[in-house]
PDB file of N, CA and C in Angstrom:
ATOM      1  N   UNK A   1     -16.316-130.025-253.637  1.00  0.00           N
ATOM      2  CA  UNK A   1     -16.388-128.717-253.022  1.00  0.00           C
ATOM      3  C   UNK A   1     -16.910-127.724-254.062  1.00  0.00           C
ATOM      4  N   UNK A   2     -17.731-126.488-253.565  1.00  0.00           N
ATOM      5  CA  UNK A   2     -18.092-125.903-254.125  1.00  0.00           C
ATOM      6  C   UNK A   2     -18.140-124.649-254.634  1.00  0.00           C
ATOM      7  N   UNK A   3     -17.830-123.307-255.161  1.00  0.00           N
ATOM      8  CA  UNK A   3     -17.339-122.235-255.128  1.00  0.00           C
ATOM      9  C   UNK A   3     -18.429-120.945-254.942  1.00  0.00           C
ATOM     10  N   UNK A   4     -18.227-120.115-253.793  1.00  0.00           N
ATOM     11  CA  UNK A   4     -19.440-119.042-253.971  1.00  0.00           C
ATOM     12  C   UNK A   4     -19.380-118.473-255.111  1.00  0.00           C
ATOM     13  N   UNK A   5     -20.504-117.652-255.348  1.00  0.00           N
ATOM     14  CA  UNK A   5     -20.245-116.394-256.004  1.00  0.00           C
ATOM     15  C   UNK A   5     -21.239-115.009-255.328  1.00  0.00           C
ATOM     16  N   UNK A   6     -20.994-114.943-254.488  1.00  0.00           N
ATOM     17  CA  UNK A   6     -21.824-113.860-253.774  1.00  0.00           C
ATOM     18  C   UNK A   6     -20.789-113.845-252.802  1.00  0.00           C
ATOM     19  N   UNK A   7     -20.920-112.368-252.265  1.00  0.00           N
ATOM     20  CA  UNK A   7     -19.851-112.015-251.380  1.00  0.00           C
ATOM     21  C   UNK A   7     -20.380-110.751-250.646  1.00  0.00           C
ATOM     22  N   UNK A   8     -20.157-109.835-249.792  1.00  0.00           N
ATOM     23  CA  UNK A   8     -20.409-108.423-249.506  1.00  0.00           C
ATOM     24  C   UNK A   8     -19.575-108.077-249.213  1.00  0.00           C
ATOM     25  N   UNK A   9     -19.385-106.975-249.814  1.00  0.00           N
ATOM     26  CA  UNK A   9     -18.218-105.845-250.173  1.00  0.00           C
ATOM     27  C   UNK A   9     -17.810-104.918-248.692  1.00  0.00           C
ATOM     28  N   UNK A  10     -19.098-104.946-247.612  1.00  0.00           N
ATOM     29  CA  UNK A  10     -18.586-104.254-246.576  1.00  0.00           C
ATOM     30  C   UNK A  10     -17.586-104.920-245.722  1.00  0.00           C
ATOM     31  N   UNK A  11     -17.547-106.320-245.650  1.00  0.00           N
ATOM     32  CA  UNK A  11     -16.135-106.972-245.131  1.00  0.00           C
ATOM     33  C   UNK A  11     -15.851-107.930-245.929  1.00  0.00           C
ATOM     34  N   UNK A  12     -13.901-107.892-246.059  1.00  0.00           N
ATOM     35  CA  UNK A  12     -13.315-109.326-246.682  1.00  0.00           C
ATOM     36  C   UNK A  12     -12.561-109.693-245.637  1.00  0.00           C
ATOM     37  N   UNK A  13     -12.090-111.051-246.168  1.00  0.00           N
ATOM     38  CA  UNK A  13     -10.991-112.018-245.761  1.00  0.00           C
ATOM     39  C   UNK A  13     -10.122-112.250-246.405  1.00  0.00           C
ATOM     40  N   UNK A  14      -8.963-111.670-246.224  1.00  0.00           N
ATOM     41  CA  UNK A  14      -7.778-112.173-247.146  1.00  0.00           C
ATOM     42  C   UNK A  14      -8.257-111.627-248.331  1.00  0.00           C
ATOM     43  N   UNK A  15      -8.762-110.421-248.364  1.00  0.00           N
ATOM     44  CA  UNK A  15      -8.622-109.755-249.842  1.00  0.00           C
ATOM     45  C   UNK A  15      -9.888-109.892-250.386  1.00  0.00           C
ATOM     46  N   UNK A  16     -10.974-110.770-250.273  1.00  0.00           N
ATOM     47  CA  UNK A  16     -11.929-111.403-250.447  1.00  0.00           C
ATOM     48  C   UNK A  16     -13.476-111.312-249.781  1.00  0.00           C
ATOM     49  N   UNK A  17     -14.212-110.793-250.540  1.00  0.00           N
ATOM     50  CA  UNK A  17     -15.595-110.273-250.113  1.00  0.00           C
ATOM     51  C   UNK A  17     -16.057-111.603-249.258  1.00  0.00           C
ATOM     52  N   UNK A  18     -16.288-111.568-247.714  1.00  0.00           N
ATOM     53  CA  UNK A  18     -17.289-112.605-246.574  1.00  0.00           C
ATOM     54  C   UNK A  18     -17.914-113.079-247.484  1.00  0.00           C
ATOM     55  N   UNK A  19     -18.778-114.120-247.640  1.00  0.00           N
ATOM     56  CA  UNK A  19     -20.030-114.428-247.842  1.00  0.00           C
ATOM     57  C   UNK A  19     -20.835-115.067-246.536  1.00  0.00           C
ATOM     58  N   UNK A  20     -22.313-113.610-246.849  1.00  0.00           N
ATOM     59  CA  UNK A  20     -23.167-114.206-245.211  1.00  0.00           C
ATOM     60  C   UNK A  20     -24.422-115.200-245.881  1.00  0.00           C
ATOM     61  N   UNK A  21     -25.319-115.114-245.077  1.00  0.00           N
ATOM     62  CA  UNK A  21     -26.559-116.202-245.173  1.00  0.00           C
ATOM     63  C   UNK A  21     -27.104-115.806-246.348  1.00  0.00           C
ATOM     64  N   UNK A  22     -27.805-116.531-246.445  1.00  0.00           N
ATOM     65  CA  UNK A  22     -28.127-116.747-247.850  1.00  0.00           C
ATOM     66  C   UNK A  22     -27.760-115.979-249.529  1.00  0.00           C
ATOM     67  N   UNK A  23     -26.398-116.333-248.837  1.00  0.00           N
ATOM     68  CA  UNK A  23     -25.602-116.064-250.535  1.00  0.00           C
ATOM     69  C   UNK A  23     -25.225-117.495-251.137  1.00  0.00           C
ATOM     70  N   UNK A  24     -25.376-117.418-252.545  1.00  0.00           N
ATOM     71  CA  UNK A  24     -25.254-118.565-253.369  1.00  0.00           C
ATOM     72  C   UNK A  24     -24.162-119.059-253.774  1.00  0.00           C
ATOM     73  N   UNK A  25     -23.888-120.445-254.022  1.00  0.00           N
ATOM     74  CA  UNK A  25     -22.707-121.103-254.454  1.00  0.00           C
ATOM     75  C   UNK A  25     -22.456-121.454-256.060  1.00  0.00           C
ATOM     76  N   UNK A  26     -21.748-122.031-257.177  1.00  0.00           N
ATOM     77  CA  UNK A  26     -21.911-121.787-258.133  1.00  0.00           C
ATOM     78  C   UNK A  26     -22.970-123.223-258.476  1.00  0.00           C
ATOM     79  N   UNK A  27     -22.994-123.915-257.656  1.00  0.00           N
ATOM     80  CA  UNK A  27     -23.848-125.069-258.306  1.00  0.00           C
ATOM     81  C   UNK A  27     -25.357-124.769-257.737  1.00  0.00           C
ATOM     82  N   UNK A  28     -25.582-123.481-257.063  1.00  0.00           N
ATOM     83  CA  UNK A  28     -27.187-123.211-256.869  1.00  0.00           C
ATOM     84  C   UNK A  28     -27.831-123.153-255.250  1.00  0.00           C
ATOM     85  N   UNK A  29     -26.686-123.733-254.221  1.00  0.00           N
ATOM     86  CA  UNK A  29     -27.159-124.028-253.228  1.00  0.00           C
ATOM     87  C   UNK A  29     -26.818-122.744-252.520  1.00  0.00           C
ATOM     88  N   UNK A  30     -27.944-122.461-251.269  1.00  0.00           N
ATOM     89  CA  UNK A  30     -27.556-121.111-250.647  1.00  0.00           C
ATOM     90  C   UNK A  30     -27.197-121.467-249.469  1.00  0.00           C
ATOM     91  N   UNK A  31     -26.200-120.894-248.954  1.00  0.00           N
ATOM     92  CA  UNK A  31     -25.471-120.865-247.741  1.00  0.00           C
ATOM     93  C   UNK A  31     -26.752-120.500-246.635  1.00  0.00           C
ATOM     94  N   UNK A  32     -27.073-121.910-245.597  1.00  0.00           N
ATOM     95  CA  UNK A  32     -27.383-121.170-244.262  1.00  0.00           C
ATOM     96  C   UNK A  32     -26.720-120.755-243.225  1.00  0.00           C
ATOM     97  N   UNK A  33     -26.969-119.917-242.338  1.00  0.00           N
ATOM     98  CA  UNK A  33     -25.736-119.403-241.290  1.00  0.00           C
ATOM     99  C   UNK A  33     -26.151-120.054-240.077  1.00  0.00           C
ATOM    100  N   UNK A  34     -25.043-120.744-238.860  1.00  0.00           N
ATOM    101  CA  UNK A  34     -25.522-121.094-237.662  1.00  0.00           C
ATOM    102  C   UNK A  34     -25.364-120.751-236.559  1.00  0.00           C
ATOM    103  N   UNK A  35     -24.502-119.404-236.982  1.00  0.00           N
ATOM    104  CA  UNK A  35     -23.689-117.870-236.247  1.00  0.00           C
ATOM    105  C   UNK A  35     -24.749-117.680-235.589  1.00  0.00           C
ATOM    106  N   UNK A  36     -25.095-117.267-234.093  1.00  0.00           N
ATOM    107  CA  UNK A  36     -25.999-116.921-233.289  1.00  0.00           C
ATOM    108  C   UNK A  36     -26.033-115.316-233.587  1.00  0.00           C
ATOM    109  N   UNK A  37     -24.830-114.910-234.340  1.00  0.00           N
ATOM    110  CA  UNK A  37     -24.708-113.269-233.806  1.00  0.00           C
ATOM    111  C   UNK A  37     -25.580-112.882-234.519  1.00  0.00           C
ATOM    112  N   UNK A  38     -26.311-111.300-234.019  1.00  0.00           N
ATOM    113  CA  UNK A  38     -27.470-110.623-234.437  1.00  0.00           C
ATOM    114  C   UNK A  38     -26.677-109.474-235.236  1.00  0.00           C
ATOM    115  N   UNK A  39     -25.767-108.863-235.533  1.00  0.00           N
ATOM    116  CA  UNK A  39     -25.248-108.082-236.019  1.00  0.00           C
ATOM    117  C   UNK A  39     -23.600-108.228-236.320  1.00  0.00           C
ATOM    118  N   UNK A  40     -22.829-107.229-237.763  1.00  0.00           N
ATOM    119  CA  UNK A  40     -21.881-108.205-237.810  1.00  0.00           C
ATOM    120  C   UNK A  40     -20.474-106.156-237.293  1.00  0.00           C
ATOM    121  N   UNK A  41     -19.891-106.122-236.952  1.00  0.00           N
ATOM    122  CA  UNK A  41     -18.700-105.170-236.794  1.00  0.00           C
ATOM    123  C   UNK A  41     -17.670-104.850-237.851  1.00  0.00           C
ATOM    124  N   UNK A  42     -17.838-104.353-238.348  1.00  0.00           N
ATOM    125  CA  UNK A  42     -16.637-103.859-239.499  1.00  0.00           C
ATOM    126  C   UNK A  42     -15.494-102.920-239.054  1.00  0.00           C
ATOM    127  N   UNK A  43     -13.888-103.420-238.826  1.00  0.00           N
ATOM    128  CA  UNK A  43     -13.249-102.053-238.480  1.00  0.00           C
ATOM    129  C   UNK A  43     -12.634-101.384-239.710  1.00  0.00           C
ATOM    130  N   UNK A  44     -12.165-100.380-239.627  1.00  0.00           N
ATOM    131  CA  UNK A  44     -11.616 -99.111-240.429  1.00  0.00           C
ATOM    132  C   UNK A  44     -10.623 -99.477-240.933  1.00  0.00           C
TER     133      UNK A  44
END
């Protein structure tokens, strides 16, 4: 298993910056997404 290191700061999980599509992992590989959604909702 492998560990990100890219994240975005406009939403976390459990304390913890999302990581969306094409953010990187520590061994080089970039995350593809297979989420249909076109936009993502952030609440307050």
């Amino acid at each position: 298993m492998t560990h990100l290191i890219e994240g975005t700061s406009i939403s976390t999980m459990d304390g913890k910056p999302v990581a969306l599509d094409g953010h990187r992992c520590v061994c080089g590989c970039q995350l593809v997404s297979t989420l249909a959604a076109t936009f993502m909702s952030v609440a307050p």
